[in-house]
C-alpha atoms as a PDB file:
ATOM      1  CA  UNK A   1    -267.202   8.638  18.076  1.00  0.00           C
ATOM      2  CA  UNK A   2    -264.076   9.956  19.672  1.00  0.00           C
ATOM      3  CA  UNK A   3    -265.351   9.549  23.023  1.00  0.00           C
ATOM      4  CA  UNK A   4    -267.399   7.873  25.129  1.00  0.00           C
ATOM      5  CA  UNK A   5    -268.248   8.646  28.833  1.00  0.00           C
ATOM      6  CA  UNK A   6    -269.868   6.074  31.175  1.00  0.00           C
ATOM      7  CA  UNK A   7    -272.314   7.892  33.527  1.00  0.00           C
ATOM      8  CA  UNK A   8    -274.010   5.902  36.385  1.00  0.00           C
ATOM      9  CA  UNK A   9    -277.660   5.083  35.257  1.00  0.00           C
ATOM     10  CA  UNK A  10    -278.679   6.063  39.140  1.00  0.00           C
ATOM     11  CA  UNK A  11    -277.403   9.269  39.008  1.00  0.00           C
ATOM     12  CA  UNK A  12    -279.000  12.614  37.362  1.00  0.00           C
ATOM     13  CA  UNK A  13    -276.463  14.875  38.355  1.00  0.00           C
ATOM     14  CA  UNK A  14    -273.648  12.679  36.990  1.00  0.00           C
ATOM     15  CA  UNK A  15    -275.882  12.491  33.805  1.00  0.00           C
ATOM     16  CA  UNK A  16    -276.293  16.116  33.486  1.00  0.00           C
ATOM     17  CA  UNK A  17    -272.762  17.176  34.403  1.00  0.00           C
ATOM     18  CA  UNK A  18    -271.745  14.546  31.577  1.00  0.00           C
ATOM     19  CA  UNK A  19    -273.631  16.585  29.061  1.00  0.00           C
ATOM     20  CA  UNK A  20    -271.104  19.062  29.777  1.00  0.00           C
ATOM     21  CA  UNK A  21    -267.944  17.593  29.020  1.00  0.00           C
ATOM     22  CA  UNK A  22    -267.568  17.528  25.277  1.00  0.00           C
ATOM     23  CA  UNK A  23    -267.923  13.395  24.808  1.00  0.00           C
ATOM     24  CA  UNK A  24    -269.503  12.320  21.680  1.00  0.00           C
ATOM     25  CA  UNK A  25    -271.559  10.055  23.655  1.00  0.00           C
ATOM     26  CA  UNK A  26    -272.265   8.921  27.130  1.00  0.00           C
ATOM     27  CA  UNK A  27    -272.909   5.176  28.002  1.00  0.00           C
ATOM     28  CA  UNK A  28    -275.977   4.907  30.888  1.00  0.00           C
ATOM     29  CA  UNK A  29    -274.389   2.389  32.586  1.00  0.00           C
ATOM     30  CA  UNK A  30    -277.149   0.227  34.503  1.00  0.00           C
ATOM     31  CA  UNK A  31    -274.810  -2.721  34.872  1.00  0.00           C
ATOM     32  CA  UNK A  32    -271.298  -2.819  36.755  1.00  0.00           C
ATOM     33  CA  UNK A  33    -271.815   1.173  38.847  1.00  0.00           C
ATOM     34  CA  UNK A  34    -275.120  -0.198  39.839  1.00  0.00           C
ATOM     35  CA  UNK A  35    -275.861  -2.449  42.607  1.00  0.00           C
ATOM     36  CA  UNK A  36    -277.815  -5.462  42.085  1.00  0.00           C
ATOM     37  CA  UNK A  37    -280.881  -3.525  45.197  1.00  0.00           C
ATOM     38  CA  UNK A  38    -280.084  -0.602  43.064  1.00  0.00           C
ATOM     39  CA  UNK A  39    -280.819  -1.398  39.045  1.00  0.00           C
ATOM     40  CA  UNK A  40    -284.743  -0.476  39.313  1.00  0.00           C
ATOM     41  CA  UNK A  41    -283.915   2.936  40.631  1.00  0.00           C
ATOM     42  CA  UNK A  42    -280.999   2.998  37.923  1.00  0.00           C
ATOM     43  CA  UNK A  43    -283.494   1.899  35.404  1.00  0.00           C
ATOM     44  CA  UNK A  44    -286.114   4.575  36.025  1.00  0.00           C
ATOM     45  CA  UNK A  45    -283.632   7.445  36.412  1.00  0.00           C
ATOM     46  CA  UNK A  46    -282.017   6.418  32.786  1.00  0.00           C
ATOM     47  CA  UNK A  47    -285.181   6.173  31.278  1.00  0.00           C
ATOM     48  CA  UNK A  48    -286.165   9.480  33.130  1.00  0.00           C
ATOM     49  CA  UNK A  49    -282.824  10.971  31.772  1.00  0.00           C
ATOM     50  CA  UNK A  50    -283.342   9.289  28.368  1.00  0.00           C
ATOM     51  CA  UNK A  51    -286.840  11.013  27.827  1.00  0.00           C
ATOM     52  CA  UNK A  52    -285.479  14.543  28.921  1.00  0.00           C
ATOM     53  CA  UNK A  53    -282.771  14.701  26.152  1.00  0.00           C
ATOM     54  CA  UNK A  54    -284.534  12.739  23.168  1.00  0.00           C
ATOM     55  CA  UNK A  55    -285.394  15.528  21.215  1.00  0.00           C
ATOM     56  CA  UNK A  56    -282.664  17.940  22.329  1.00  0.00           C
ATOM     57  CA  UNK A  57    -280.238  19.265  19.437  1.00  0.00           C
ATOM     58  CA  UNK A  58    -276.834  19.338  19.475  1.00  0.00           C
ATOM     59  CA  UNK A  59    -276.879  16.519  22.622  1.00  0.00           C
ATOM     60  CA  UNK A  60    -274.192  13.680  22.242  1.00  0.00           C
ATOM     61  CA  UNK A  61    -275.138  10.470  21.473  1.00  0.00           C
ATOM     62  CA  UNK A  62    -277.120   8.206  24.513  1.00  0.00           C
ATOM     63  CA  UNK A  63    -276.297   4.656  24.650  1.00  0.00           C
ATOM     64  CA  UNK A  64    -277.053   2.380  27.586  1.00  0.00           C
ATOM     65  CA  UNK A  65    -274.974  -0.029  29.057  1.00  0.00           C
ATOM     66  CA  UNK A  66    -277.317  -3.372  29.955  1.00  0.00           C
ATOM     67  CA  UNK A  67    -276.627  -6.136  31.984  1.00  0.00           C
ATOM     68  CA  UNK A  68    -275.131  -9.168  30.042  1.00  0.00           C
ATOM     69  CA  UNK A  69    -277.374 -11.565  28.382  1.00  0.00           C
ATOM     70  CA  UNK A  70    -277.097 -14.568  30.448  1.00  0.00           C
ATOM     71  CA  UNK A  71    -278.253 -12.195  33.841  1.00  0.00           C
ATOM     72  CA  UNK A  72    -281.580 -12.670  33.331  1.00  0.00           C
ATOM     73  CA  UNK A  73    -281.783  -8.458  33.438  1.00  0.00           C
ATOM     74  CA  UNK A  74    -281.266  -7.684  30.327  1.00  0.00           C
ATOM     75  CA  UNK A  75    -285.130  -7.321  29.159  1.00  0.00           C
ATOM     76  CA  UNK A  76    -286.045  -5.984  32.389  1.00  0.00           C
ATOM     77  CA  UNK A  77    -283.433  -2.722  31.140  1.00  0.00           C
ATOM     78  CA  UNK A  78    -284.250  -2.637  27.621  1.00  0.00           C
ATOM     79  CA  UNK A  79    -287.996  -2.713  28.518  1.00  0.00           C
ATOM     80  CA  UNK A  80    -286.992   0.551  30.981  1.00  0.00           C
ATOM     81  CA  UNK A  81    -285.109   2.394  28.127  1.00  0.00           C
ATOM     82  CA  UNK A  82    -286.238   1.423  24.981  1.00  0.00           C
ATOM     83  CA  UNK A  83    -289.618   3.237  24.922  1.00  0.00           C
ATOM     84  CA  UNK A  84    -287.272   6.362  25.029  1.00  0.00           C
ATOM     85  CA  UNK A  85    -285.344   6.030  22.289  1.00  0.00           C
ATOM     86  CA  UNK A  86    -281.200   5.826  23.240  1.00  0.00           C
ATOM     87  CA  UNK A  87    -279.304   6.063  20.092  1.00  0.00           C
ATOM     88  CA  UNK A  88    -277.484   2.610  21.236  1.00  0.00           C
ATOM     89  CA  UNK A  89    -276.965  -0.203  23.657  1.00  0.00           C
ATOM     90  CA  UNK A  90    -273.548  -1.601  24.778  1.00  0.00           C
ATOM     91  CA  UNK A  91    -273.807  -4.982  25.356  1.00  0.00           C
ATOM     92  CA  UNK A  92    -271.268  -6.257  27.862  1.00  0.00           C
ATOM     93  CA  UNK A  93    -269.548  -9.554  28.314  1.00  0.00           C
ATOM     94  CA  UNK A  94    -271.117 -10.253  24.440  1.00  0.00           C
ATOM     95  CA  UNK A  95    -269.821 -13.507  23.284  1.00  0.00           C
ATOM     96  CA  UNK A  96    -269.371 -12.585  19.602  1.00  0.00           C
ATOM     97  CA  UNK A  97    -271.934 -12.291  16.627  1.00  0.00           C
ATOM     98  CA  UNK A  98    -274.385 -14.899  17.921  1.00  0.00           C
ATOM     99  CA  UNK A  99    -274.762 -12.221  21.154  1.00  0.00           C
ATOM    100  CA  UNK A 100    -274.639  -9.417  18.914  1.00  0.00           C
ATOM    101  CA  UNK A 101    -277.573 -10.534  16.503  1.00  0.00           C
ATOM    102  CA  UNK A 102    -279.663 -11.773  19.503  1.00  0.00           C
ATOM    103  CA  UNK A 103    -280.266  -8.855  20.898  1.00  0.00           C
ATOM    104  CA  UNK A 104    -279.918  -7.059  17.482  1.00  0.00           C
ATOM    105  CA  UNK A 105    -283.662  -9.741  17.681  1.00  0.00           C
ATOM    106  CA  UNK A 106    -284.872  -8.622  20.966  1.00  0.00           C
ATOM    107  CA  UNK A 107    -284.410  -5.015  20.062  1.00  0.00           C
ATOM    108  CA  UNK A 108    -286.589  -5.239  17.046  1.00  0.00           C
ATOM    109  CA  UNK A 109    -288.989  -6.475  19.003  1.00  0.00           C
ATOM    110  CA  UNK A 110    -289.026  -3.049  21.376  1.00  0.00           C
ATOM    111  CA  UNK A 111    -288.390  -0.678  18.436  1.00  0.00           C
ATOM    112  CA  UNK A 112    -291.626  -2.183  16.965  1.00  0.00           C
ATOM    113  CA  UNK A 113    -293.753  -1.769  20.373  1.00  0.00           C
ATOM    114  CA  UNK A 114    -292.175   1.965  20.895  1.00  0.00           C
ATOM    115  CA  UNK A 115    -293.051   2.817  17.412  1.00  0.00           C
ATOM    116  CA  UNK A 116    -289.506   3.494  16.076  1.00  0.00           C
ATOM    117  CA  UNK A 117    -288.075   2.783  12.974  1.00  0.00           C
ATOM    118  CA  UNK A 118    -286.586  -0.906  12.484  1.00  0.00           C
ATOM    119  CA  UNK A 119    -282.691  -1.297  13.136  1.00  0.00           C
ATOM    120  CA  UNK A 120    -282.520   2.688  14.389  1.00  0.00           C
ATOM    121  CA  UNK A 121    -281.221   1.124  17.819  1.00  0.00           C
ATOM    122  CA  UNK A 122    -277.476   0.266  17.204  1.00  0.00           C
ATOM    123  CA  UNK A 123    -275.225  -1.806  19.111  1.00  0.00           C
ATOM    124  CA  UNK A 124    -271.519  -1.508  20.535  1.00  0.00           C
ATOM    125  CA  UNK A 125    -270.131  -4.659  22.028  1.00  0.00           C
ATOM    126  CA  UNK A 126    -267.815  -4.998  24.964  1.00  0.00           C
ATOM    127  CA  UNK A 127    -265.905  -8.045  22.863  1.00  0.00           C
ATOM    128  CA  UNK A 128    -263.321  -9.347  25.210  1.00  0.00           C
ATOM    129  CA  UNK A 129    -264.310  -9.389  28.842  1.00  0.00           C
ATOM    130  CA  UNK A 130    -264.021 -13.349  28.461  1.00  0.00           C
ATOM    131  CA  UNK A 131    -261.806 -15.883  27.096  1.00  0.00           C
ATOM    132  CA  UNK A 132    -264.968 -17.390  25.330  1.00  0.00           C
ATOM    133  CA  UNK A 133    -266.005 -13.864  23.899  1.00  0.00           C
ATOM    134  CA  UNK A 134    -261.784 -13.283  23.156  1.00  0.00           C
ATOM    135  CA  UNK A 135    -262.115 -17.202  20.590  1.00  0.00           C
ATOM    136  CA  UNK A 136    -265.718 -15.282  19.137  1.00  0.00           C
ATOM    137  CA  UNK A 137    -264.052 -11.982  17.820  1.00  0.00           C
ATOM    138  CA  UNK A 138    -263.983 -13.924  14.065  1.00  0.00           C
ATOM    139  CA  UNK A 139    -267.600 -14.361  14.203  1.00  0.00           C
ATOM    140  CA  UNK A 140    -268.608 -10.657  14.612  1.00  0.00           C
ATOM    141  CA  UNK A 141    -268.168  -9.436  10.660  1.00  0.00           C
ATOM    142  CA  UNK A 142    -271.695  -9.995   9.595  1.00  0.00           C
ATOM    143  CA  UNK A 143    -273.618 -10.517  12.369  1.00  0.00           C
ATOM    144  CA  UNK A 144    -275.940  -7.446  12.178  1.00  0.00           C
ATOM    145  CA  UNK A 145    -276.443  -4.424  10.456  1.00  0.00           C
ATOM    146  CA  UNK A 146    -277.138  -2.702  14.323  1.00  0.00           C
ATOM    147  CA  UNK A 147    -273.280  -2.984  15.007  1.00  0.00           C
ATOM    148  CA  UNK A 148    -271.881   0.378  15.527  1.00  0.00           C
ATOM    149  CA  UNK A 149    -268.292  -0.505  16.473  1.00  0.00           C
ATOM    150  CA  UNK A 150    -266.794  -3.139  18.644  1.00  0.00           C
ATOM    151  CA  UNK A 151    -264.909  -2.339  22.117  1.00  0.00           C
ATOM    152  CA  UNK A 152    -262.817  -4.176  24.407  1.00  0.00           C
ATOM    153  CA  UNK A 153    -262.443  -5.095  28.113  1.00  0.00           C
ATOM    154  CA  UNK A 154    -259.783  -5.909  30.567  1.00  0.00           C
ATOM    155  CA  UNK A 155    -261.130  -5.775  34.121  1.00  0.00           C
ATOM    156  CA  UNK A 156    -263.565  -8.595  33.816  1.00  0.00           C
ATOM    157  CA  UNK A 157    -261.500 -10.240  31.625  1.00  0.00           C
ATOM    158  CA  UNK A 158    -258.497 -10.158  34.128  1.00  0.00           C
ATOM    159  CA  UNK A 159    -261.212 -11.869  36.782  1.00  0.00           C
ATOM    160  CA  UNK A 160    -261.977 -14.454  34.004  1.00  0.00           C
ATOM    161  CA  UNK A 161    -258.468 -15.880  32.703  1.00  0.00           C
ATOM    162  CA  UNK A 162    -256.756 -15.925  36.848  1.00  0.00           C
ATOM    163  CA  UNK A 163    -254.319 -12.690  36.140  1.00  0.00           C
ATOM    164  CA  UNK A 164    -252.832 -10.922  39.111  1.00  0.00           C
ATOM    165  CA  UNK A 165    -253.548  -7.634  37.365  1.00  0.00           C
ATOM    166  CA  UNK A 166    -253.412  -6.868  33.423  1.00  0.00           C
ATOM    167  CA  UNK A 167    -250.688  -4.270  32.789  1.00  0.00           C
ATOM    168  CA  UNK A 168    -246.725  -4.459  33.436  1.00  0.00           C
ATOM    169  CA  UNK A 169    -244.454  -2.817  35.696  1.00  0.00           C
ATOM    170  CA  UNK A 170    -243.871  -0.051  32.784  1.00  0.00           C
ATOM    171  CA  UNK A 171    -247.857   1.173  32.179  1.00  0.00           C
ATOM    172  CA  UNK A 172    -248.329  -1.138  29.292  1.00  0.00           C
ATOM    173  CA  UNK A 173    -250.986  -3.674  28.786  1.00  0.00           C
ATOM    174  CA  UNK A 174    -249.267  -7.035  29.306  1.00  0.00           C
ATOM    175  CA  UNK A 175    -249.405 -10.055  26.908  1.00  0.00           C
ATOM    176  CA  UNK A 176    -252.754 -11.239  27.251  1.00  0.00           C
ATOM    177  CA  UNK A 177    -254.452  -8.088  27.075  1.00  0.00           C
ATOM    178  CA  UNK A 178    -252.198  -6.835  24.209  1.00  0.00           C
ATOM    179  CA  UNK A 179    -253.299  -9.808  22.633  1.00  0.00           C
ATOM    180  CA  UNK A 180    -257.048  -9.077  23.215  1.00  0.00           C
ATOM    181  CA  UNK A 181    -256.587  -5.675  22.100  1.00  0.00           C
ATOM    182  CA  UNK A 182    -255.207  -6.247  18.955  1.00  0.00           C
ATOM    183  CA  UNK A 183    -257.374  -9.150  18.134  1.00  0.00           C
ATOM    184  CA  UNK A 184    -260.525  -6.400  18.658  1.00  0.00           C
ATOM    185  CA  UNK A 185    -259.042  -3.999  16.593  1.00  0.00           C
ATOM    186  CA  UNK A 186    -259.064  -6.972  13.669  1.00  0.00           C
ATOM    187  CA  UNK A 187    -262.312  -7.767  14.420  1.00  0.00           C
ATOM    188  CA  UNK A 188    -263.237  -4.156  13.858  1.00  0.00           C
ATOM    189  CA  UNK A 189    -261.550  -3.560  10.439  1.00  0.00           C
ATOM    190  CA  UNK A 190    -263.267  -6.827   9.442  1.00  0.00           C
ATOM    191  CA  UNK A 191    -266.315  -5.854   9.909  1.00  0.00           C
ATOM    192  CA  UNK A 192    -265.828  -2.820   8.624  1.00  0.00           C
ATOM    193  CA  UNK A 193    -266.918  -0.982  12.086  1.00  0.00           C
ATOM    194  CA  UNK A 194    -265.248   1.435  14.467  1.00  0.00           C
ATOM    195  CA  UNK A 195    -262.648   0.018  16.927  1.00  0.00           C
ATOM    196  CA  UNK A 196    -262.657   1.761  19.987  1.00  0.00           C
ATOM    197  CA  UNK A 197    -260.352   1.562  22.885  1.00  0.00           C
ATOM    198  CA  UNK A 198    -261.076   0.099  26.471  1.00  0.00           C
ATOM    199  CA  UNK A 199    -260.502   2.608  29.223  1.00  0.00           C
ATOM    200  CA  UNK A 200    -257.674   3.696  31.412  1.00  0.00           C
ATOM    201  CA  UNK A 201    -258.953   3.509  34.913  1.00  0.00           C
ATOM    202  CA  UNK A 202    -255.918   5.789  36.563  1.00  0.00           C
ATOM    203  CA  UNK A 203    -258.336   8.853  35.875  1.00  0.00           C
ATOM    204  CA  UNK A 204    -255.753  10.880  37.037  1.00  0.00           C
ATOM    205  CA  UNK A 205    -252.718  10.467  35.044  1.00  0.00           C
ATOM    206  CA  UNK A 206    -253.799  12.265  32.115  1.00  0.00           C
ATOM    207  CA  UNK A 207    -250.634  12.592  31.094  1.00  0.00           C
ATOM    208  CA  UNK A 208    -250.577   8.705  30.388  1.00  0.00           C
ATOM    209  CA  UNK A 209    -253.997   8.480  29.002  1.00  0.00           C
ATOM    210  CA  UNK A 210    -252.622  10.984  26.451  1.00  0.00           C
ATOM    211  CA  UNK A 211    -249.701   8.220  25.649  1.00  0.00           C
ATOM    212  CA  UNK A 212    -252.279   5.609  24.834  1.00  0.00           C
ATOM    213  CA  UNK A 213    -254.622   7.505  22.870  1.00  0.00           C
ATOM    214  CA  UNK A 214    -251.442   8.364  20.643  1.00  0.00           C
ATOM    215  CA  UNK A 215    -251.049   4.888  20.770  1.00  0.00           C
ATOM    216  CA  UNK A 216    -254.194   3.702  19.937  1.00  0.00           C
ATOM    217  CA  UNK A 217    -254.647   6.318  17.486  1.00  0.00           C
ATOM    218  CA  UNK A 218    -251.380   5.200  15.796  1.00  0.00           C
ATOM    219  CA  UNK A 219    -252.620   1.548  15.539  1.00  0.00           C
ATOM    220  CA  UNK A 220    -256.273   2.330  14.184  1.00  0.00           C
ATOM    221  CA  UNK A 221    -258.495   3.455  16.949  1.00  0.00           C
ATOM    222  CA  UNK A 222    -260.869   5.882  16.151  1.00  0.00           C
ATOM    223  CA  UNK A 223    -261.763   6.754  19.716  1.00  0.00           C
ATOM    224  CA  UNK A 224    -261.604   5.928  23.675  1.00  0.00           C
ATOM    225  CA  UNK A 225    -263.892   5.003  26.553  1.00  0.00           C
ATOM    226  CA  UNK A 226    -263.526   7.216  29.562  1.00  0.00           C
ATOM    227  CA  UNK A 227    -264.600   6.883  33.106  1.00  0.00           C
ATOM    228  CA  UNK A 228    -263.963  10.473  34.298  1.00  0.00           C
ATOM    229  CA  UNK A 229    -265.212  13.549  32.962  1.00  0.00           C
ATOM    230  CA  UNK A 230    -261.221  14.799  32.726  1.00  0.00           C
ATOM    231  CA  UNK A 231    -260.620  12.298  30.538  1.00  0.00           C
ATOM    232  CA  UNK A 232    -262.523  13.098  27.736  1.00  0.00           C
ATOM    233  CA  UNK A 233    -261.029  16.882  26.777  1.00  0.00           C
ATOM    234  CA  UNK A 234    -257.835  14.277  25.996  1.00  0.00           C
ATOM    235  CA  UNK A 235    -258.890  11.830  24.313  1.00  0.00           C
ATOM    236  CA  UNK A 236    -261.143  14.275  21.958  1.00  0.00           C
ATOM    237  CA  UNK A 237    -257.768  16.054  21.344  1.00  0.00           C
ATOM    238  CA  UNK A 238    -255.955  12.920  20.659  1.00  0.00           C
ATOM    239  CA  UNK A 239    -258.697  11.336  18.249  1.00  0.00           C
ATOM    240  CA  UNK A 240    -259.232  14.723  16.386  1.00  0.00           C
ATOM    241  CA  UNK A 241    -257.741  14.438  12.995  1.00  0.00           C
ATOM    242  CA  UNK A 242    -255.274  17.720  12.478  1.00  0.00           C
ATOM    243  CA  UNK A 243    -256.196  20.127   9.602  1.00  0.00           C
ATOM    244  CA  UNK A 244    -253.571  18.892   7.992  1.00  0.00           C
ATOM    245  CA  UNK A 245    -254.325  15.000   8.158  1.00  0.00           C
ATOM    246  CA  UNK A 246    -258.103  16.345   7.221  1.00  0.00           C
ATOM    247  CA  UNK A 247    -256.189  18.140   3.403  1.00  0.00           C
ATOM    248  CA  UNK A 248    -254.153  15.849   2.378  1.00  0.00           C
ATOM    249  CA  UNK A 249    -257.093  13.137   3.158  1.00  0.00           C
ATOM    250  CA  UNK A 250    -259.148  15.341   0.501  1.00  0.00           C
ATOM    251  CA  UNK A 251    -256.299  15.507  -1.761  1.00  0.00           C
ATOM    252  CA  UNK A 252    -256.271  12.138  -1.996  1.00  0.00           C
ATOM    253  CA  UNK A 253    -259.834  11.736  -2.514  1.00  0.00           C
ATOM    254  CA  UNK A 254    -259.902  14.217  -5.057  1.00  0.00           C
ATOM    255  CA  UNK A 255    -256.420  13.026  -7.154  1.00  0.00           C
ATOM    256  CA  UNK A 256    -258.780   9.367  -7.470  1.00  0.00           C
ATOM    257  CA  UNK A 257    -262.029  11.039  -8.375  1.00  0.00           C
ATOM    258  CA  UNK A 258    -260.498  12.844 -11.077  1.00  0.00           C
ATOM    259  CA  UNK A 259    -258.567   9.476 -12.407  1.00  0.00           C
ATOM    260  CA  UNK A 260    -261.471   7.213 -12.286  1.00  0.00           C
ATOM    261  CA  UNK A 261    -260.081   3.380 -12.585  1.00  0.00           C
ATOM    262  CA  UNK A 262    -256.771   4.134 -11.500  1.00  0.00           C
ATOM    263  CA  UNK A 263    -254.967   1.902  -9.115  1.00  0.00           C
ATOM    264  CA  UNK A 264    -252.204   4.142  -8.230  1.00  0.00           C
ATOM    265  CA  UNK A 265    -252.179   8.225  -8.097  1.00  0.00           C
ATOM    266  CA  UNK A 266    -249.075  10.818  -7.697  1.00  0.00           C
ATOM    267  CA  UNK A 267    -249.915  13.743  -4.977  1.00  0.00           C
ATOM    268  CA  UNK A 268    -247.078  16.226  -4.362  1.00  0.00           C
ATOM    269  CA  UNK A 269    -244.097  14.146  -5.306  1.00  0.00           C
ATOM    270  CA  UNK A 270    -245.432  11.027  -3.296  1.00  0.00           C
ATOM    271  CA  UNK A 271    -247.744   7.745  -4.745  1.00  0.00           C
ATOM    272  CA  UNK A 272    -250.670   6.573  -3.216  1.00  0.00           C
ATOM    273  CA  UNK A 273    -252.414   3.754  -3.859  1.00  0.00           C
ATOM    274  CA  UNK A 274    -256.441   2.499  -2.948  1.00  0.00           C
ATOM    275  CA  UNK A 275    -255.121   1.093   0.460  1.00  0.00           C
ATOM    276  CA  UNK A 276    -254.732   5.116   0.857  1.00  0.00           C
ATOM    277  CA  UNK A 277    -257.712   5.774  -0.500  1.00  0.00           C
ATOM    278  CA  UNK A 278    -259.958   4.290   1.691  1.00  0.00           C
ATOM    279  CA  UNK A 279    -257.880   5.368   5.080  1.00  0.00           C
ATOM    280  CA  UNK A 280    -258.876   8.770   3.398  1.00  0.00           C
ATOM    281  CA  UNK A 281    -262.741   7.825   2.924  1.00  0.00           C
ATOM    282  CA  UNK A 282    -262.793   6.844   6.508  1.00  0.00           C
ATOM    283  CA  UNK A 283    -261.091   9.825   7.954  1.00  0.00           C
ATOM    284  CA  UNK A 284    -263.317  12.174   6.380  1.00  0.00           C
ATOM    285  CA  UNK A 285    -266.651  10.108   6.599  1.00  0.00           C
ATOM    286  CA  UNK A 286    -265.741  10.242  10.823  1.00  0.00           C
ATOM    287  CA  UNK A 287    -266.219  13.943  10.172  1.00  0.00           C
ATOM    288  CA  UNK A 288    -269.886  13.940   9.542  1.00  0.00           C
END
């Protein structure tokens, strides 16, 4: 997924206009765009929403962003949405693999009563919106064959280590947040997931959204959360490998297929070895 568009769980029209966009998947959000007076409302028009586009084609992906685990809301959502079927759930705040395979536990418990298949409900995790969660990361390779991808957090994390605010004078995340950033994007790769970036909430400057998708790109994102339907015609262009990344990707898949055991294999003038290899499988697997 390239990207991913939070749309308030109490709102159809922001819902349908969503669907319009181009995102590879929208996140219902029933936790931090809904009031706490507001989340049975939210609940019923995501499920309402949910059972409208289950068996559409060509839809993107539905996911649904449910309140953290220690709210006491979080069965009172997934018993809203999961009779419907959303491809996903984001789990925020998630304290590392013992969150992740807990509700990976409560889901198969709803999947059974809705009649769907076991493990078909996968799981993204918000992995850093707490110090606690940040000292977890390690503990996320293995924790359930649900887990989609991990993502990352700096508002609530901000709130949770004291920081005035989490970027520099210059744009750029500062220390703390670089360091929570990077540590997801290791926590990713070792579990052998998608990494995908937190969001840039100055919906307006484009312009530098565009710099940190290149950015994140660069460092091994495979895609971006956005908050504003403008956002996500940039980051799709960003996270869109170029025809050319997409040949020589197959070329290198190709040169190894046809030297089967081979540690090392010559393409135009230039080596490559398996590290290469698999940075090629995983490019062209994202393609579908």
């Amino acid at each position: 997924m390239r990207s991913l568009l939070f749309v308030p769980g109490d709102s159809t029209r922001k819902q349908e206009k969503g669907l319009e966009v181009g995102a590879d998947a929208l996140i219902l959000d029933l936790e931090d765009s809904v009031a706490l007076s507001e989340k049975p409302r939210a609940r019923e028009v995501a499920a309402g929403f949910l059972a409208r586009m289950r068996d559409q084609t060509g839809r993107p992906r539905l996911y649904v962003r449910v309140n953290a685990l220690d709210t006491d809301l979080t069965d009172d959502d997934l018993a809203a949405v999961m009779p419907h079927a959303p491809d996903g759930i984001m789990l925020p705040k998630a304290a590392g693999g013992p969150d992740v395979a807990h509700l990976g536990a409560r889901l198969a418990v709803y999947e059974a009563e809705a009649g769907l298949p076991d493990g078909v409900t996968r799981i993204l995790p918000i992995a850093t919106e707490t110090a606690r969660a940040v000292f977890a990361l390690p503990t996320l390779p293995g924790s359930s064959p649900r887990l989609a991808g991990v993502t990352w957090g700096a508002e609530d994390l901000s709130a949770d280590i004291g920081a005035e605010t989490n970027r520099g004078e210059d744009g750029a995340w500062s220390a703390p947040f670089q360091l929570a950033r990077n540590l997801t994007l290791m926590a990713a790769a070792a579990a052998e997931v998608d990494a995908i970036d937190t969001i840039n909430a100055h919906f307006r400057d484009l312009e530098g959204l565009a710099r940190e998708c290149r950015e994140a790109r660069r460092d091994g994102f495979v895609g971006k959360m956005a908050i504003h339907p403008a956002q996500v015609a940039v980051i799709n262009e960003a996270f869109t490998p170029t025809p050319a990344a997409i040949a020589q990707a197959r070329k290198v898949v190709a040169a190894f297929a046809e030297a089967p055991g081979v540690g090392v294999v010559g393409i135009d003038g230039e080596m490559f070895d398996r590290p290469h290899l698999r940075r090629a499988e995983r490019l062209l697997a994202r393609l579908g």
